[in-house]
Protein backbone atom coordinates (compact mmCIF):
# COMPACT_ATOMS: atom_id res chain seq x y z
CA UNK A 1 0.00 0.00 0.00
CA UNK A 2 1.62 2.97 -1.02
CA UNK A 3 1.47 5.88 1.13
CA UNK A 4 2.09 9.85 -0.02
CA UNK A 5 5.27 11.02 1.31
CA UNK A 6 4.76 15.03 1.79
CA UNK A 7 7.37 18.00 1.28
CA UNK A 8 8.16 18.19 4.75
CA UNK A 9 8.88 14.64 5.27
CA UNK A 10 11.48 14.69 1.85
CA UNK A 11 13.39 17.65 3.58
CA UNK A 12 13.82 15.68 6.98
CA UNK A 13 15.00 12.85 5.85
CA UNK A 14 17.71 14.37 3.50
CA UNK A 15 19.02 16.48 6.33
CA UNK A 16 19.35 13.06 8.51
CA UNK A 17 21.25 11.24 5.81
CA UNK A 18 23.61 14.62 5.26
CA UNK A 19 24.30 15.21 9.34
CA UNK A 20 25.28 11.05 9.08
CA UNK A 21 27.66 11.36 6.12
CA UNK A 22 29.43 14.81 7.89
CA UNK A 23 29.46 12.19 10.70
CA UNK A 24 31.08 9.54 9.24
CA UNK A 25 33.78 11.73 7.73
CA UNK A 26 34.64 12.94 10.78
CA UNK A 27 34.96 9.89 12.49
CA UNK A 28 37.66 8.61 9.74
CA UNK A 29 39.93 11.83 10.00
CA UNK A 30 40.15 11.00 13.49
CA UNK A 31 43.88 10.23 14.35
CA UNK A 32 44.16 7.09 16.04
CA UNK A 33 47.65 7.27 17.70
CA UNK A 34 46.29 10.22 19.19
CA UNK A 35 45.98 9.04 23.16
CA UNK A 36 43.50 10.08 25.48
CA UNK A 37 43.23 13.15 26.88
CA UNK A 38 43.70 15.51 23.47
CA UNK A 39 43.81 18.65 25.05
CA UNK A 40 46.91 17.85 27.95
CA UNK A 41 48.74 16.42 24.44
CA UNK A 42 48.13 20.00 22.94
CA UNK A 43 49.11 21.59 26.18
CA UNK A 44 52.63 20.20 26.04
CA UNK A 45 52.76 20.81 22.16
CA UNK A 46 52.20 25.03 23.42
CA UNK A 47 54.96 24.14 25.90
CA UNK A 48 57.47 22.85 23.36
CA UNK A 49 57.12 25.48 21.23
CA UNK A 50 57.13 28.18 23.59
CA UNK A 51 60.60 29.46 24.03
CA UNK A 52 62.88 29.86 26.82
CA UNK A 53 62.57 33.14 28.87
CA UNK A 54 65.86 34.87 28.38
CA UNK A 55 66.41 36.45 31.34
CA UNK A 56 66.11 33.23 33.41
CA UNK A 57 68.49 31.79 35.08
CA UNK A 58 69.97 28.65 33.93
CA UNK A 59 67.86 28.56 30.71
CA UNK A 60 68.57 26.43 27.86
CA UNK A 61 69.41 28.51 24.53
CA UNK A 62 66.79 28.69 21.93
CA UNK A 63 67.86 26.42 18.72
CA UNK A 64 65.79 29.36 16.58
CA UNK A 65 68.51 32.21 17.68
CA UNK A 66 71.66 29.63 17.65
CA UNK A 67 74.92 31.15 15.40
CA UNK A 68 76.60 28.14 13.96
CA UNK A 69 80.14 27.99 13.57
CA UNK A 70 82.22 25.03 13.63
CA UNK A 71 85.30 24.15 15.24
CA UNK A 72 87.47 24.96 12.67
CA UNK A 73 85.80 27.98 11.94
CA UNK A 74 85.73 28.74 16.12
CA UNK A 75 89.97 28.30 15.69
CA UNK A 76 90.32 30.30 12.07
CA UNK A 77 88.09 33.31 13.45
CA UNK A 78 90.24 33.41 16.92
CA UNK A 79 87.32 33.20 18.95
CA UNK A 80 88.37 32.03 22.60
CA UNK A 81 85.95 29.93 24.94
CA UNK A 82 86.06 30.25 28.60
CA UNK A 83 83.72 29.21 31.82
CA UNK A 84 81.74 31.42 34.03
CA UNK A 85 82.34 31.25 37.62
CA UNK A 86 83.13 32.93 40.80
CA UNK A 87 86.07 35.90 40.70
CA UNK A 88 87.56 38.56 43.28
CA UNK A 89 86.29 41.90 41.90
CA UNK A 90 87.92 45.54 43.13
CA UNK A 91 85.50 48.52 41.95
CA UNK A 92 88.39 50.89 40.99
CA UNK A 93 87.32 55.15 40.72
CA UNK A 94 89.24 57.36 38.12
CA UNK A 95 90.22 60.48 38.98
CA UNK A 96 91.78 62.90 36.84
CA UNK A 97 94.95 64.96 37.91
CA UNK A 98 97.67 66.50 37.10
CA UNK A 99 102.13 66.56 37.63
CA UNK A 100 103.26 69.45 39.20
CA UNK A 101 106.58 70.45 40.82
CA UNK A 102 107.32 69.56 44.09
CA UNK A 103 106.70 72.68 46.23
CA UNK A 104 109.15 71.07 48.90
CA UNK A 105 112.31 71.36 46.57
CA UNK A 106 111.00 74.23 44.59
CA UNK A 107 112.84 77.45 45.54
CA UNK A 108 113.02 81.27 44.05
CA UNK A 109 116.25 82.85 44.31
CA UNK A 110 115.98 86.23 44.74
CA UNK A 111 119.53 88.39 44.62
CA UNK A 112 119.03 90.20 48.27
CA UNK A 113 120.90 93.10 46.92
CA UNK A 114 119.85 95.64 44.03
CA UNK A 115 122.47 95.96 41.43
CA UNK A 116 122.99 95.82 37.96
CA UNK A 117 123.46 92.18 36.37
CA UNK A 118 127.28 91.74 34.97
CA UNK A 119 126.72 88.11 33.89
CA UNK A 120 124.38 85.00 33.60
CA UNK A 121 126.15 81.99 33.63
CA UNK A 122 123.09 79.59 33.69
CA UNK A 123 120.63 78.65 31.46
CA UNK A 124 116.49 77.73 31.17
CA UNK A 125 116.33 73.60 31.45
CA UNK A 126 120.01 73.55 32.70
CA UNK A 127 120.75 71.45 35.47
CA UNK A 128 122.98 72.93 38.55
CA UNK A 129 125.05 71.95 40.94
CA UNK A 130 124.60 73.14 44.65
CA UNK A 131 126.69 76.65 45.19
CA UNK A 132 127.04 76.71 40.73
CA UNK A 133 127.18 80.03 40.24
CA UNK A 134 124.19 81.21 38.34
CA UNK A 135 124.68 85.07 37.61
CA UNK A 136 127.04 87.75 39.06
CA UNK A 137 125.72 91.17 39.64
CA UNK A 138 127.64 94.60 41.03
CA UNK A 139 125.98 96.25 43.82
CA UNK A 140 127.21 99.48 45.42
CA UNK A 141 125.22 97.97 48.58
CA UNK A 142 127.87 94.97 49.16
CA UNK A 143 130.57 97.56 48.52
CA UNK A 144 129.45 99.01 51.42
CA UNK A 145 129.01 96.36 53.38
CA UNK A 146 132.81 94.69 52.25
CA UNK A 147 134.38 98.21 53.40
CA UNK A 148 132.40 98.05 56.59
CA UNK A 149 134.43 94.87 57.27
CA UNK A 150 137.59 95.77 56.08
CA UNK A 151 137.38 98.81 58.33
CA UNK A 152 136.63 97.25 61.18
CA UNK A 153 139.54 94.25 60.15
CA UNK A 154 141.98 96.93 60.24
CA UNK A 155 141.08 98.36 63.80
CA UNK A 156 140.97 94.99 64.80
CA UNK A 157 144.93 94.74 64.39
CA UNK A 158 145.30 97.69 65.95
CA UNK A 159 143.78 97.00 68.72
CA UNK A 160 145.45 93.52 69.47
CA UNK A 161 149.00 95.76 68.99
CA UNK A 162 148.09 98.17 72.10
CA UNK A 163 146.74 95.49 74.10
CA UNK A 164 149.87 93.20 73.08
CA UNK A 165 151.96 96.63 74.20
CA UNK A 166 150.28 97.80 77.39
CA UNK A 167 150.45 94.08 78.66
CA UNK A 168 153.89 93.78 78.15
CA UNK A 169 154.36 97.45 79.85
CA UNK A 170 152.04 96.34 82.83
CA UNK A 171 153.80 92.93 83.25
CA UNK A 172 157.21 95.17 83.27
CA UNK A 173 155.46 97.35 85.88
CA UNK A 174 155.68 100.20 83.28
CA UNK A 175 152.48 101.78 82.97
CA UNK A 176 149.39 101.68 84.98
CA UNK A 177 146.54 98.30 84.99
CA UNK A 178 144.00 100.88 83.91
CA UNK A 179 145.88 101.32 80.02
CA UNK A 180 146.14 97.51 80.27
CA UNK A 181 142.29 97.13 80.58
CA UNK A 182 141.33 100.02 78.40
CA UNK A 183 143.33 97.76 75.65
CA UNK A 184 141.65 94.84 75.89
CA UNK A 185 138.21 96.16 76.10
CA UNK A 186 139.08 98.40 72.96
CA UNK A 187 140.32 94.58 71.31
CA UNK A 188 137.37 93.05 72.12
CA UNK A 189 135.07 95.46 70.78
CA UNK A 190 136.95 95.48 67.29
CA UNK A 191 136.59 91.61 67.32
CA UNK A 192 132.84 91.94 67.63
CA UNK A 193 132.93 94.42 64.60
CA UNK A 194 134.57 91.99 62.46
CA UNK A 195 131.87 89.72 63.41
CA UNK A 196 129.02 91.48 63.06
CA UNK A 197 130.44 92.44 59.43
CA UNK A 198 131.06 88.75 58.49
CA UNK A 199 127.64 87.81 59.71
CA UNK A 200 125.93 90.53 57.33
CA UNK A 201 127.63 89.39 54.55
CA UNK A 202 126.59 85.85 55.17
CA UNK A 203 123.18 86.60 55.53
CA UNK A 204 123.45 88.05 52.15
CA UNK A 205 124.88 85.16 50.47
CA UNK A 206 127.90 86.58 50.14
CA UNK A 207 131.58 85.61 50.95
CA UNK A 208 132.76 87.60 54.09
CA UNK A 209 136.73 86.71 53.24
CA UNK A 210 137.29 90.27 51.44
CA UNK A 211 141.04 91.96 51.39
CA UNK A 212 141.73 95.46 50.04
CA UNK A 213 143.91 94.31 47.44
CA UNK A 214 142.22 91.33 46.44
CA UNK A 215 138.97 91.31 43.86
CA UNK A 216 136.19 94.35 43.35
CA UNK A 217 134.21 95.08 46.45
CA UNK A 218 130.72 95.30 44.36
CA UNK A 219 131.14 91.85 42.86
CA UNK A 220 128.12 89.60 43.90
CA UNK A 221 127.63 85.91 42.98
CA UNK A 222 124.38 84.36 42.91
CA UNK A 223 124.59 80.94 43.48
CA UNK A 224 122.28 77.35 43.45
CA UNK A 225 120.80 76.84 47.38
CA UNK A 226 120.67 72.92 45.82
CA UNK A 227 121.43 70.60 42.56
CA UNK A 228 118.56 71.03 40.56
CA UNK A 229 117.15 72.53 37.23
CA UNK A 230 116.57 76.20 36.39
CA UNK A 231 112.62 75.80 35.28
CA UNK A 232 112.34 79.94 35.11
CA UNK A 233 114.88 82.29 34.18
CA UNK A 234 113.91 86.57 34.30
CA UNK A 235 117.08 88.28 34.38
CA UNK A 236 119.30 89.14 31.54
CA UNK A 237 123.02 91.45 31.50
CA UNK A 238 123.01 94.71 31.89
CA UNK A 239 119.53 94.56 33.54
CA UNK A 240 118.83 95.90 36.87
CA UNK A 241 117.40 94.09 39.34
CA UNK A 242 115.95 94.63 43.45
CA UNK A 243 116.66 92.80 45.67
CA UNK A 244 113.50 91.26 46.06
CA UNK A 245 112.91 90.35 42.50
CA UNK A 246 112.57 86.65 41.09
CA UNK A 247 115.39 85.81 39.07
CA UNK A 248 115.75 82.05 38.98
CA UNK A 249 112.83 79.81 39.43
CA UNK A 250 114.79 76.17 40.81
CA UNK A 251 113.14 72.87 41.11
CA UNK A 252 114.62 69.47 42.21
CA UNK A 253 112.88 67.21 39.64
CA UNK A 254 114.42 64.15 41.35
CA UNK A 255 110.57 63.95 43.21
CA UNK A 256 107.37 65.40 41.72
CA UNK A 257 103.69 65.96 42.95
CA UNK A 258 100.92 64.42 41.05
CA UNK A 259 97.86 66.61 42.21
CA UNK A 260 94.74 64.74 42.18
CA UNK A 261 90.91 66.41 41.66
CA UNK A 262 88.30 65.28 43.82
CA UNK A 263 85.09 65.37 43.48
CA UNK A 264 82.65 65.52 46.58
CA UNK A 265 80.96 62.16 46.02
CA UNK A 266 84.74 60.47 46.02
CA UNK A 267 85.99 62.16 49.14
CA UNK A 268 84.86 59.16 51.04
CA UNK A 269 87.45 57.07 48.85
CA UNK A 270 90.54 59.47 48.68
CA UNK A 271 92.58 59.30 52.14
CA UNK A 272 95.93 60.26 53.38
CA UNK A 273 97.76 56.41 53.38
CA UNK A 274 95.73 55.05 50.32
CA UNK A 275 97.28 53.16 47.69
CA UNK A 276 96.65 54.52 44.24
CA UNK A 277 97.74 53.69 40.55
CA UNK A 278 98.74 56.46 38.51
CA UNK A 279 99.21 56.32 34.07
CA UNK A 280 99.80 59.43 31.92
CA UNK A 281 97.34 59.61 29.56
CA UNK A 282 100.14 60.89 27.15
CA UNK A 283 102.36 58.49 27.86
CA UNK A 284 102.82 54.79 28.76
CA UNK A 285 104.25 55.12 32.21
CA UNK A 286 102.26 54.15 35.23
CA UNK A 287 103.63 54.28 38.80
CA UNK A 288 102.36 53.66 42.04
CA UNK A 289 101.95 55.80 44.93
CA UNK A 290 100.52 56.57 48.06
CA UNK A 291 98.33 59.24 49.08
CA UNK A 292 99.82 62.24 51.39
CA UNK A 293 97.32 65.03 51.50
CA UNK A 294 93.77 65.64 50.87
CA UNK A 295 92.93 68.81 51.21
CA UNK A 296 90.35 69.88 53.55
CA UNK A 297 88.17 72.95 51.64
CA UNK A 298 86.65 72.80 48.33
CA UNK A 299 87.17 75.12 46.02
CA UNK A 300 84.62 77.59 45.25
CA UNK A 301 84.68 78.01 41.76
CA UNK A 302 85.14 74.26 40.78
CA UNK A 303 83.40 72.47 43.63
CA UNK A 304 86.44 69.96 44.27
CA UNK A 305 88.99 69.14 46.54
CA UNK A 306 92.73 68.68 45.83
CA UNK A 307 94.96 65.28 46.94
CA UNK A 308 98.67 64.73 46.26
CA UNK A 309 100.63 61.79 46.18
CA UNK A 310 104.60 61.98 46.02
CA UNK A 311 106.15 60.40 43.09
CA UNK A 312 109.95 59.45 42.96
CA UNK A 313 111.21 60.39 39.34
CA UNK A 314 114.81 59.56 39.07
CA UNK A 315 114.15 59.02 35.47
CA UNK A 316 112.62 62.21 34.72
CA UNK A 317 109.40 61.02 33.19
CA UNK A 318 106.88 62.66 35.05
CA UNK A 319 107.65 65.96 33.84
CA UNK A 320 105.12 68.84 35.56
CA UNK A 321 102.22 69.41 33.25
CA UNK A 322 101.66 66.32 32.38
CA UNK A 323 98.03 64.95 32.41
CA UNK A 324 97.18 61.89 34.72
CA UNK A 325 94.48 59.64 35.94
CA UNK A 326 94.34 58.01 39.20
CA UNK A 327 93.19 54.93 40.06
CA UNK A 328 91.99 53.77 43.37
CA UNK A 329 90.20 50.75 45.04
CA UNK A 330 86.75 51.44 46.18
CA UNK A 331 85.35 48.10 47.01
CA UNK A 332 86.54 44.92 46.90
CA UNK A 333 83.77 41.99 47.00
CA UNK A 334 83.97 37.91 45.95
CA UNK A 335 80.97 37.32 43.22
CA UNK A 336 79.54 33.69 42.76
CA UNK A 337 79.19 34.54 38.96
CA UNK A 338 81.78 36.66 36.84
CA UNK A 339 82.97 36.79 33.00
CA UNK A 340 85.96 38.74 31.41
CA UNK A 341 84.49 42.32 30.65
CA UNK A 342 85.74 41.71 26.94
CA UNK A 343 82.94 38.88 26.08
CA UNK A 344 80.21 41.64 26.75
CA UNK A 345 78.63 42.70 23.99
CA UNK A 346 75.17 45.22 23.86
CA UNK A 347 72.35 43.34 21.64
CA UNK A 348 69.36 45.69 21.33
CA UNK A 349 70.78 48.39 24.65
CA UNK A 350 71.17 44.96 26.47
CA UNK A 351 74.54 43.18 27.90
CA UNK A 352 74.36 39.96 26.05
CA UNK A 353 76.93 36.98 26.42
CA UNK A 354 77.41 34.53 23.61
CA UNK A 355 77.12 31.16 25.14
CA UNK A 356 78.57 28.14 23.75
CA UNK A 357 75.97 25.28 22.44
CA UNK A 358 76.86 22.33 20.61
CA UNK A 359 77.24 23.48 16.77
CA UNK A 360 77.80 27.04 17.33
CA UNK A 361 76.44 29.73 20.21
CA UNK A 362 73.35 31.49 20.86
CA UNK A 363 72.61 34.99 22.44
CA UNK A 364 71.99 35.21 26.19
CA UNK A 365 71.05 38.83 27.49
CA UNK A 366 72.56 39.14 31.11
CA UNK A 367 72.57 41.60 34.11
CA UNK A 368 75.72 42.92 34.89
CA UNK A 369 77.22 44.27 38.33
CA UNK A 370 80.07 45.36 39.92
CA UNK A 371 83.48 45.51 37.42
CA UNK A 372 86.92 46.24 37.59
CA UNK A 373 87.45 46.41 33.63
CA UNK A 374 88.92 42.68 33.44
CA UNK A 375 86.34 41.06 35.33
CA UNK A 376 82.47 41.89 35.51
CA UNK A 377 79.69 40.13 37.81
CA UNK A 378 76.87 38.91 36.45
CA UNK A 379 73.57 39.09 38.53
CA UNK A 380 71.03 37.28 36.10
CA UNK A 381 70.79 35.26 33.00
CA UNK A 382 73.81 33.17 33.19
CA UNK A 383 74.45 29.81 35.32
CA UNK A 384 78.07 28.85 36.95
CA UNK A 385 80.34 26.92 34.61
CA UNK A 386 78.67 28.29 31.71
CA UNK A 387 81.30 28.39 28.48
CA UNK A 388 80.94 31.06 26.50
CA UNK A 389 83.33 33.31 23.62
CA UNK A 390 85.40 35.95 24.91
CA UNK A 391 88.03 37.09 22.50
CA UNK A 392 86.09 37.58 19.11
CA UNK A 393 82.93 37.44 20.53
CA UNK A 394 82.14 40.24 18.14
CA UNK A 395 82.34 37.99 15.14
CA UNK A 396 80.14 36.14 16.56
CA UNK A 397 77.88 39.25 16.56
CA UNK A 398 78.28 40.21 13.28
CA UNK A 399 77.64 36.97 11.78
CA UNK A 400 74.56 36.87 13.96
CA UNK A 401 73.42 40.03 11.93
CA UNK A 402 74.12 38.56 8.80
CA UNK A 403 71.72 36.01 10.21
CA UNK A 404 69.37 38.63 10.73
CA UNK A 405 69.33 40.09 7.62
CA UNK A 406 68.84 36.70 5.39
CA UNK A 407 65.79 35.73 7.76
CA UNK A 408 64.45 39.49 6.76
CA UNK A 409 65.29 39.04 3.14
């Protein structure tokens, strides 16, 4: 018995037999090697693929970012390998300064008399001998002075002859004791003359052994007070000079001052008894010191104090104006984690150490600390015995730029 099938009844049944063949087709593209419990499998698939974080500790390098170089290449390209691990660090400070002379063997010689210059025997830059003469100059003052003591020379003899007289008379019962007296008193008095005489001439650097016959009375020799060299020369012959006026500028260059400027935030460093390092910045001489003085104002105008440090230079090589820096120990401190300074390289305004991986390296951003130049801590991003390039660890940059560029192209 056939029954009428209606519209509605057509369109059900052909949506039934299309929802069972979508069915069945999924059903066959199931995987089945996939195990049970899908989504904890795709959980650890996100895991995988999820990279390290670089700033963790310990973390294994990403294969992605991994510069390969082999061995050979590693020995061709010069690149050096060592291991991270614990180092004595000493933050050093730098401090600028300066050579000057030492003002403790530094002298002006001044004449002490006015006259007019006859000669000038030394030179600017010469070296001297103690008591060299340096210049001689005439002065109508140490004339003066030389016939004050040749004057009183000459009543000196006379008066030793009456006293040698009237003793012999009083001793012979001659003359009276009073003449005898008188005679001595009169000698002594001359011999204090002649002394007082000698001693002015002394005190003026000159020689008090003067005759009448012997030499010109005016003649005055200025001489070295101490071996050294004449670093400022102002007097010239036939000039006149005071006797106040600074002809010779003498230094003993056999010790120098290096000068040091200190800032206020380094005063706390800088003290008398501190050992200190000290290179020319012109020159490839260093030296070692210890610190003497530090002064105790600032200065006004530049805000800084000054410290000195005296520097033996039998070699002449710290010559005064010569530009310096000073180093000094600030803090020293043992770090659990330290690389040489020279494997640091910046990567995007970050400290980044190449690390050494099997096949090549990979880039590992760090946190640095405390360094001394050599040596620098690192606080994060890099486990202890750690391998990693130091010397030519900038090919290792550049070819990881290269890198770059190809993945960009």
């Amino acid at each position: 018995m056939n029954l009428p099938i209606s519209k509605k009844q057509i369109i059900a049944i052909t949506t039934i037999i299309l929802f069972g063949v979508v069915l069945g087709v999924f059903i066959l593209s199931i995987d089945p090697s996939t195990p049970e419990g899908g989504e904890q499998g795709e959980e650890s698939q996100v895991e995988a693929k999820a990279p390290p974080h670089p700033e963790s500790e310990g973390s294994a390098p990403a294969e992605e970012g991994k510069i390969a170089l082999t061995d050979e290449q590693i020995k061709e390209t010069g690149i050096s390998i060592q291991t991270a691990g614990a180092a004595h660090i000493k933050s050093v400070v730098i401090l600028p300064g300066e050579v000057r002379f030492n003002e403790d063997k530094t002298s002006h010689v001044v004449p002490r008399l006015a006259g007019v210059v006859e000669s000038v025997s030394a030179n600017l830059g010469q070296q001297v001998k103690k008591d060299q003469v340096l210049a001689v100059i005439a002065s109508t003052v140490l004339s003066e002075q030389r016939s004050e003591l040749l004057s009183a020379q000459k009543r000196l003899e006379l008066a030793r002859t009456t006293f040698a007289r009237e003793k012999h008379l009083w001793e012979a019962k001659i003359s009276a004791e009073q003449d005898y007296l008188q005679a001595q008193q009169s000698m002594q008095e001359a011999e204090i003359a002649v002394h007082n005489a000698q001693q002015k001439l002394i005190a003026l650097g000159a020689s008090p052994a003067v005759s009448a016959s012997g030499g010109a009375l005016n003649r005055y020799e200025i001489r070295a007070p101490f071996d050294g060299v004449v670093v400022e020369k102002h007097i010239a012959q036939g000039e006149a000079v005071k006797e106040d006026a600074s002809i010779f500028t003498l230094s003993d260059l056999s010790s120098v001052w290096a000068e040091i400027i200190v800032s206020a935030k380094d005063l706390n460093v800088v003290r008398v008894g501190k050992k200190v390092t000290i290179k020319a910045t012109a020159l490839d001489s260093t030296a070692s010191g210890t610190v003497s003085y530090v002064g105790a104002l600032m200065g006004e105008q530049t805000r800084t104090a000054k410290a000195r440090v005296t520097l033996a230079n039998p070699q002449m090589a710290w010559r005064p104006g010569l530009f310096i820096t000073v180093e000094l120990v600030a803090k020293e401190i043992e770090v659990p984690i330290a690389v040489s300074s020279d494997a640091i390289q910046t990567i995007n305004d970050k400290p980044t150490i190449f690390i050494r991986i099997p096949g090549g390296f990979v880039a590992q951003p760090v946190t640095t600390g405390l360094s001394d130049g050599k040596v620098t801590e690192i606080i994060a991003g890099l486990m202890p015995d750690t391998e990693y390039a130091v010397n030519g660890s900038f090919v290792i940059k550049s070819e990881q730029g290269k890198a770059g560029a190809s993945h960009e192209d």
